[in-house]
Each structure stands twice: as C-alpha cells, then as structure tokens.
C-alpha atoms as a PDB file:
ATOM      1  CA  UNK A   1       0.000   0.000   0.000  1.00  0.00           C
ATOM      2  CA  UNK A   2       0.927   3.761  -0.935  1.00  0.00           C
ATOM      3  CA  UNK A   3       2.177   5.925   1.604  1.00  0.00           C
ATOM      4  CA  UNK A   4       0.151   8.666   2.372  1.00  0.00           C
ATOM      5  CA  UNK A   5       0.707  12.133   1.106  1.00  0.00           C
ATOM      6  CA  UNK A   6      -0.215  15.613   2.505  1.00  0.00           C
ATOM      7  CA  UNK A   7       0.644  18.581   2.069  1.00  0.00           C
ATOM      8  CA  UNK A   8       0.279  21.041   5.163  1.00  0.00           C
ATOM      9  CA  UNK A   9       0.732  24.968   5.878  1.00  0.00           C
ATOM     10  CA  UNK A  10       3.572  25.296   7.965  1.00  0.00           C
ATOM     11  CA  UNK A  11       3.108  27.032  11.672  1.00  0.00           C
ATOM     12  CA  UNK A  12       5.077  29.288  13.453  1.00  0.00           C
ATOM     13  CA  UNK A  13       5.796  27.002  16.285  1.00  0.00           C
ATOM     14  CA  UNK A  14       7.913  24.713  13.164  1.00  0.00           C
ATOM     15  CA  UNK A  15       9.598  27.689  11.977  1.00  0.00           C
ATOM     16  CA  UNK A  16      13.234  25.635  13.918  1.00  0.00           C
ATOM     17  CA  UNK A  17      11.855  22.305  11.574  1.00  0.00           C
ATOM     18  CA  UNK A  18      11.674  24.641   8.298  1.00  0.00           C
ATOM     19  CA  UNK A  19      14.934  26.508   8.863  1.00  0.00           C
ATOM     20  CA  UNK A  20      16.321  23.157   9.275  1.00  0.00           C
ATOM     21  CA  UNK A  21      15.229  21.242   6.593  1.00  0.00           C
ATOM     22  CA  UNK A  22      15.660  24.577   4.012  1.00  0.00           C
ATOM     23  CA  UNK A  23      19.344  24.366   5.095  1.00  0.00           C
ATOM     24  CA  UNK A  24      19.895  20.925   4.546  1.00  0.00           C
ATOM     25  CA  UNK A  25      17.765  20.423   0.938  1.00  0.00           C
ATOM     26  CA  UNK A  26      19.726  23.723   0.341  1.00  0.00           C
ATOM     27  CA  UNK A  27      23.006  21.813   0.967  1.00  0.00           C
ATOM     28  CA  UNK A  28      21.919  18.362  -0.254  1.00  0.00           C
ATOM     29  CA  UNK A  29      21.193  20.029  -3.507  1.00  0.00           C
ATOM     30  CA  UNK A  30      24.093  22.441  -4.186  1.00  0.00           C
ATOM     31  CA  UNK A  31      27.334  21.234  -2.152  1.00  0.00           C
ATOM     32  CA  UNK A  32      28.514  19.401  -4.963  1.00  0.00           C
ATOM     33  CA  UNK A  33      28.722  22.330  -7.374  1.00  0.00           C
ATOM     34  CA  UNK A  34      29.884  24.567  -4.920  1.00  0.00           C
ATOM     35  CA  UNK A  35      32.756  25.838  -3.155  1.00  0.00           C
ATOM     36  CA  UNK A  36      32.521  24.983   0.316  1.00  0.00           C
ATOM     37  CA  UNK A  37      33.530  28.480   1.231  1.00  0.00           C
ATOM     38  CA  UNK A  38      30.996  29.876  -1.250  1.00  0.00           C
ATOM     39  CA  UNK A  39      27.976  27.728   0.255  1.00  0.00           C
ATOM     40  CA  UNK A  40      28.956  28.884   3.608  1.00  0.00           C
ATOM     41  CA  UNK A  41      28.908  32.284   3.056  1.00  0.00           C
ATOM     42  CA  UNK A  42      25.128  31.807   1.480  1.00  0.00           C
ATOM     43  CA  UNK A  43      23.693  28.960   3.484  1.00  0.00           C
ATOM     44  CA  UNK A  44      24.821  31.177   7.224  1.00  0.00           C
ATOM     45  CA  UNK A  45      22.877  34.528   5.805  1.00  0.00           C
ATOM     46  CA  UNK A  46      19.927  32.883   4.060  1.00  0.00           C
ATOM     47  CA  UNK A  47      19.538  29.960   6.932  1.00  0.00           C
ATOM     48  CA  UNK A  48      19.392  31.730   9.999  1.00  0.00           C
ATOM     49  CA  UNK A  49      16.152  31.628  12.481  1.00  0.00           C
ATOM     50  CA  UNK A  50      15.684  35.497  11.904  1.00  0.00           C
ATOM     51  CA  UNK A  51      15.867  34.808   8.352  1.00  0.00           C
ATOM     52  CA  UNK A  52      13.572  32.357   8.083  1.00  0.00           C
ATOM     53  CA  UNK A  53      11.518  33.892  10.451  1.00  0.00           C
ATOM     54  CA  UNK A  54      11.472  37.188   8.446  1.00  0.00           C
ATOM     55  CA  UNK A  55      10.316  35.279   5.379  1.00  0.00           C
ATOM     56  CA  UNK A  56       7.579  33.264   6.626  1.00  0.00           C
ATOM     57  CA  UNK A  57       5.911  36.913   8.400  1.00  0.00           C
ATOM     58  CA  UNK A  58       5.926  38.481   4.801  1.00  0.00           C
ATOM     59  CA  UNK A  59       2.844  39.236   3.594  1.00  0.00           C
ATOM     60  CA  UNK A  60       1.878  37.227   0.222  1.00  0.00           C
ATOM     61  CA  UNK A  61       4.400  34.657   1.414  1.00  0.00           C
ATOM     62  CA  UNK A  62       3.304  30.639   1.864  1.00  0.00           C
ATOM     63  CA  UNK A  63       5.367  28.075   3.070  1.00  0.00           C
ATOM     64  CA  UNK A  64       4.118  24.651   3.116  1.00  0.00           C
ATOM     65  CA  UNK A  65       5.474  21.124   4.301  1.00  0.00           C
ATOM     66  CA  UNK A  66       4.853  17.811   2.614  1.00  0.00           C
ATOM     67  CA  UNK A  67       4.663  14.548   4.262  1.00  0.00           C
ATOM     68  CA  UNK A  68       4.714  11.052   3.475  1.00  0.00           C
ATOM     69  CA  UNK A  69       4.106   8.220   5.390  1.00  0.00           C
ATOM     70  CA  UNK A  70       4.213  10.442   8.438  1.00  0.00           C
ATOM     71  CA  UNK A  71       7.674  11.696   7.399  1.00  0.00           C
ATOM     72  CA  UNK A  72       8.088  15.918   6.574  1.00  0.00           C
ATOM     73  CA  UNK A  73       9.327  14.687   2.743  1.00  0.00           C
ATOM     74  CA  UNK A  74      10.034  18.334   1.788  1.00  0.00           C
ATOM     75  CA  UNK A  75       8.747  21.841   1.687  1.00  0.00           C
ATOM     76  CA  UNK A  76       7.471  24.526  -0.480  1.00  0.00           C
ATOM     77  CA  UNK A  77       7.594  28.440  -0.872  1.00  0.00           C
ATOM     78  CA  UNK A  78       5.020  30.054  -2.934  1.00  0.00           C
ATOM     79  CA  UNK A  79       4.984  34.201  -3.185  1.00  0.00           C
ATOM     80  CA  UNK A  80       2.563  36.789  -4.517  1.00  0.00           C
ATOM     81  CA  UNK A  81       2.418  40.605  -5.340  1.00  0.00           C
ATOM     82  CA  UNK A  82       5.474  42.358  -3.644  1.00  0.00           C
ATOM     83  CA  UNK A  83       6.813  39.019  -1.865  1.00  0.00           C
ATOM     84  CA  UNK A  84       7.940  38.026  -5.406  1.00  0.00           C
ATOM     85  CA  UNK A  85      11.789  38.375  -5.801  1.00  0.00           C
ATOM     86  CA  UNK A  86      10.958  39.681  -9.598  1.00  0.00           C
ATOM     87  CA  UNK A  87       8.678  41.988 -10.050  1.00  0.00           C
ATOM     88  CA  UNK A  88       7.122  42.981 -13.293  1.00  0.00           C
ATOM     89  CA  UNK A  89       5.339  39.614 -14.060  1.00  0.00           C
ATOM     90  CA  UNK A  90       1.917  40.817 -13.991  1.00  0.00           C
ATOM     91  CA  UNK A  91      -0.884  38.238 -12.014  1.00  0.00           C
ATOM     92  CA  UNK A  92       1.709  35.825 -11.426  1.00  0.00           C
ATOM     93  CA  UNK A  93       2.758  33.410  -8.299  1.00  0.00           C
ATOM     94  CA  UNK A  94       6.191  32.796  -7.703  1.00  0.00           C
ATOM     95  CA  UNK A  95       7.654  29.279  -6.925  1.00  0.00           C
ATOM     96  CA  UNK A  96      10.955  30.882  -4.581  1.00  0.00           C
ATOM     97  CA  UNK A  97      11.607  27.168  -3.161  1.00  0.00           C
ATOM     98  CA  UNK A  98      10.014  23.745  -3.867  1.00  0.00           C
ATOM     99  CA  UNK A  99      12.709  21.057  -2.520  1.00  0.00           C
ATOM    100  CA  UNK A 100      12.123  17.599  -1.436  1.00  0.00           C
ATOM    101  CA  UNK A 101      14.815  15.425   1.085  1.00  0.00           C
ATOM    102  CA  UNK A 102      16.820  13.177  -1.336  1.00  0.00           C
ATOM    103  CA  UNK A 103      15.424   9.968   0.223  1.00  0.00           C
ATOM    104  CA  UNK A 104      12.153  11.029  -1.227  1.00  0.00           C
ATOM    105  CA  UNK A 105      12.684  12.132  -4.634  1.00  0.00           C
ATOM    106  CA  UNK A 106      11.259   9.503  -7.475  1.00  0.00           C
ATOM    107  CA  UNK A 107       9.020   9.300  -5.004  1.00  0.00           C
ATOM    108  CA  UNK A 108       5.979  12.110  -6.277  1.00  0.00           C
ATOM    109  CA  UNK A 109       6.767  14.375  -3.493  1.00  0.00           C
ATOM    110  CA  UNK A 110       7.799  17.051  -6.573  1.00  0.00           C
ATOM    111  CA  UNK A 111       4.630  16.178  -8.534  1.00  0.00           C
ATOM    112  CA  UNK A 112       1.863  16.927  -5.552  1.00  0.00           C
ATOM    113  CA  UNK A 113       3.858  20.244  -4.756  1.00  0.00           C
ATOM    114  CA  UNK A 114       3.625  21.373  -8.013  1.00  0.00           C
ATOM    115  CA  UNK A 115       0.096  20.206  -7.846  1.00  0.00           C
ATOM    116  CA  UNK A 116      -0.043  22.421  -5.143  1.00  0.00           C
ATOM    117  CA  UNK A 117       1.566  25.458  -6.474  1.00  0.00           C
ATOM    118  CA  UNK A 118      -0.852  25.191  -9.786  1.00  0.00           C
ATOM    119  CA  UNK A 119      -3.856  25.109  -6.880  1.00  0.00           C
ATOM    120  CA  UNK A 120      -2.915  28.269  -5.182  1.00  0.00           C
ATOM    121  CA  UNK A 121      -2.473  30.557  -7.799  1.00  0.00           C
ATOM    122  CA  UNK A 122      -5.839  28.921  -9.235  1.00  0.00           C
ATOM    123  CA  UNK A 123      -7.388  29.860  -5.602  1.00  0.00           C
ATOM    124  CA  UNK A 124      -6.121  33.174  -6.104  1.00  0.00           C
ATOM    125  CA  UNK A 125      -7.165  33.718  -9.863  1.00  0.00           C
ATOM    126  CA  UNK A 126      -3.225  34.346 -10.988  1.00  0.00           C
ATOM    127  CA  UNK A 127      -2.245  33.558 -14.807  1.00  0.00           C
ATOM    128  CA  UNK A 128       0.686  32.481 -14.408  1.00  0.00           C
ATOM    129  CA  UNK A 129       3.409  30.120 -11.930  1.00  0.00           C
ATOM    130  CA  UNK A 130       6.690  30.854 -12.324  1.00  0.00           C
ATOM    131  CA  UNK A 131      10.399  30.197 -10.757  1.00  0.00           C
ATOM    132  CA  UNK A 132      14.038  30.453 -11.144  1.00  0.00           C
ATOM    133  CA  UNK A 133      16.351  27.485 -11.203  1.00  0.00           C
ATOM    134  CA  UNK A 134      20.259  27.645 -11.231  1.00  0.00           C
ATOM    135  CA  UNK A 135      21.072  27.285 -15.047  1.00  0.00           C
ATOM    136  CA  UNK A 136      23.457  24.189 -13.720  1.00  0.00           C
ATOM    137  CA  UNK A 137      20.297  22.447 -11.928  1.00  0.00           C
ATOM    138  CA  UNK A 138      19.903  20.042 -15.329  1.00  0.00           C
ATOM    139  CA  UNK A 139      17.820  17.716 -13.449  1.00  0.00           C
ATOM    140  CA  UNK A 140      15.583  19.811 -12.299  1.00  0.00           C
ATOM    141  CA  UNK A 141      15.517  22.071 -15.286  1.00  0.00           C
ATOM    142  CA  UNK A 142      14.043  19.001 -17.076  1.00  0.00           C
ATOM    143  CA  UNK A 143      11.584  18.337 -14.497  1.00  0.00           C
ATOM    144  CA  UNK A 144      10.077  21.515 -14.871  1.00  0.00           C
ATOM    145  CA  UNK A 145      10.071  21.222 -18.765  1.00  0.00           C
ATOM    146  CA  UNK A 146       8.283  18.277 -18.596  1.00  0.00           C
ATOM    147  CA  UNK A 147       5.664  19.869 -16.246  1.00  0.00           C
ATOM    148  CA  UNK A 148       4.946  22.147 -18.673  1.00  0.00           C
ATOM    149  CA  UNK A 149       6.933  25.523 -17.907  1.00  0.00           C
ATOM    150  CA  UNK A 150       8.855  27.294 -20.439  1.00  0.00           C
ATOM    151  CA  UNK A 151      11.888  29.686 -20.058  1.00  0.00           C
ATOM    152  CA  UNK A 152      11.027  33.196 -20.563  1.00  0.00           C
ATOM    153  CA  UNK A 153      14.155  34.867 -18.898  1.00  0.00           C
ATOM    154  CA  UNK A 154      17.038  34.818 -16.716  1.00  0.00           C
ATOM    155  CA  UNK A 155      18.548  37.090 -13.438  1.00  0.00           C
ATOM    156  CA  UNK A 156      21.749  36.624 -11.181  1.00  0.00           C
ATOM    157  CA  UNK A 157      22.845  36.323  -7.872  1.00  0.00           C
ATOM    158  CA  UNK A 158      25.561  35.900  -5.501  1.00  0.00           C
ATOM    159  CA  UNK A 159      26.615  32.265  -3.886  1.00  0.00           C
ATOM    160  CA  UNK A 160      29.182  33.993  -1.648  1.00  0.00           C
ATOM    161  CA  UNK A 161      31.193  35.651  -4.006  1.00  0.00           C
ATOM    162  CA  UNK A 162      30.451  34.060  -7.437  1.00  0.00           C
ATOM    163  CA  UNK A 163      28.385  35.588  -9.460  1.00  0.00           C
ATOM    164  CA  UNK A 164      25.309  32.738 -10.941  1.00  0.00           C
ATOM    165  CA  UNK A 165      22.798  32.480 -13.082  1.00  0.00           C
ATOM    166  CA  UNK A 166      19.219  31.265 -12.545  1.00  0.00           C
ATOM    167  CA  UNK A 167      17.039  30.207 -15.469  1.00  0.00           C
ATOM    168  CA  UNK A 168      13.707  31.896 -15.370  1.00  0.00           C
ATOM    169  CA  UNK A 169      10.426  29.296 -16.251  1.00  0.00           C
ATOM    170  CA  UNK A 170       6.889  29.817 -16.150  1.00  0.00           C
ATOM    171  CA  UNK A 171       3.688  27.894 -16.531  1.00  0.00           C
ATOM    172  CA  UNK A 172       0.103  29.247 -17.600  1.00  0.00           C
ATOM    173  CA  UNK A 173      -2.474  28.358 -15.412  1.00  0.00           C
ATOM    174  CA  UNK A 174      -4.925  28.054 -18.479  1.00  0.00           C
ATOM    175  CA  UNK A 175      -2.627  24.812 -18.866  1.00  0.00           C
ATOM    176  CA  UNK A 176      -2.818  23.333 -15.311  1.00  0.00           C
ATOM    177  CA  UNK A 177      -5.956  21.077 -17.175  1.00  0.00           C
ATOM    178  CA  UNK A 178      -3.146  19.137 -19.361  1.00  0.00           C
ATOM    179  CA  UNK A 179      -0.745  18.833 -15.997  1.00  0.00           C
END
C-alpha cells in the first residue's frame, strides 16, 4: 500500500523544523557544485532563524510542508504581489523554493507540490506560476520542462562571491488542465 501524502501549511511554532530542513535540501542540492567556502557564506545569511523567520511573516508569502508516510518529505515556498523576488510579471505566483529530502525524490513528493503550487495561484485567480532554477540544476531544469513551464528569462545572484545564473520558467495556469 501507498504511503500517504499531505501537504500542510507550515506554523510558526515549526519555523526551527523549516529553517532546518531549508538548510539541509539547500546543501543536499548544491554542495557538490559549490565551493565549500561559497555555500557557507550563502547557506549562514539565508539559513538563519531570523531569516527564516522574516520570510515566513511576509505578507503574500506561503510556506508549506509535505509529508509522506508520516515523514516531513520536503517543503514549499510560494509568493505573490510584492513578496515576489521579480517583479514585473503581472498576475503571477512565484515558486521561490520547492525542494524535497533526497530519500524522497522519485518518489511524487515534486509532482503533488507542483500540484499544489498550480492550486494556489488557481485559488487566487493568478495567470501564471513561475520560478528560477540555477542554469546548472539540469535535473531539475528538465523536471520543470516536462511539467509544462517554459523559459522566458534569466537574473543573477551571488553564492558567496560568485556571481550565478538562474534560469527563469513559467507555466500558464490556463494549462494546469493538461498537468
């Protein structure tokens, strides 16, 4: 039998749990294509309590946990109006993180938070999803290609002191039918 899925709004009393588990995706994700030094320098500012904190009080910001089988699988930041980190895209929802732990990736933990994503901006009558993903994220590049999103952009930013590149993708909501 299936393990069960769910996908929960996180509280303020788990703000320790998210700040945790964004930290270690974070790290899980990027150490390999990093400088130590360079991850450090990004992982200690964007990873503190305050930080995390900070984010999850902005208005028009949504985190959300998933869990399977009981287990928090992975979590999920979606961001509206002047929460968005690009501004510009008119009606839009952001997608600023969507990670799941490694243990449960294959595993449709990706899938029901993208599910999820294409629900809220739906809820809130939005036109369009979008995200950035580092240009050297392949895998998950093609994961959101094959959920439909297209790249319509680029911007930078700083992993310590190197200068990176993030794809920018988005995905009409008129679509979320075929997803």
């Amino acid at each position: 039998m299936a393990s069960k899925l769910a996908i929960v709004a996180v509280q303020n009393n788990q703000l320790d749990t998210l700040r945790a588990l964004a930290e270690d995706t974070f790290i899980a994700t990027f150490a390999d294509a990093n400088t130590p030094k360079n991850l450090a320098a990004y992982t200690s500012k964007t990873f503190t309590l305050k930080q995390v904190s900070s984010e999850f009080h902005t208005q028009n910001s949504h985190f959300f946990f998933v869990y399977l089988g009981g287990e928090i699988a992975g979590y999920l930041k979606l961001n509206t109006s002047l929460a968005q980190t690009e501004q510009g895209l008119e009606n839009a929802m952001e997608i600023e993180r969507i990670y799941a732990k490694r243990a449960f990736q294959g595993r449709g933990v990706g899938k029901a938070l993208m599910q999820k994503s294409i629900t809220a901006a739906q809820k809130r009558n939005k036109d369009w999803l979008w995200l950035g993903v580092w240009e050297k994220n392949v895998h998950a590049i093609e994961f959101y290609k094959r959920q439909g999103y297209q790249v319509f952009g680029q911007h930078g930013f700083f992993m310590g002191d190197e200068l990176q590149h993030d794809i920018l993708m988005k995905f009409p909501i008129t679509s979320a039918s075929t997803v």
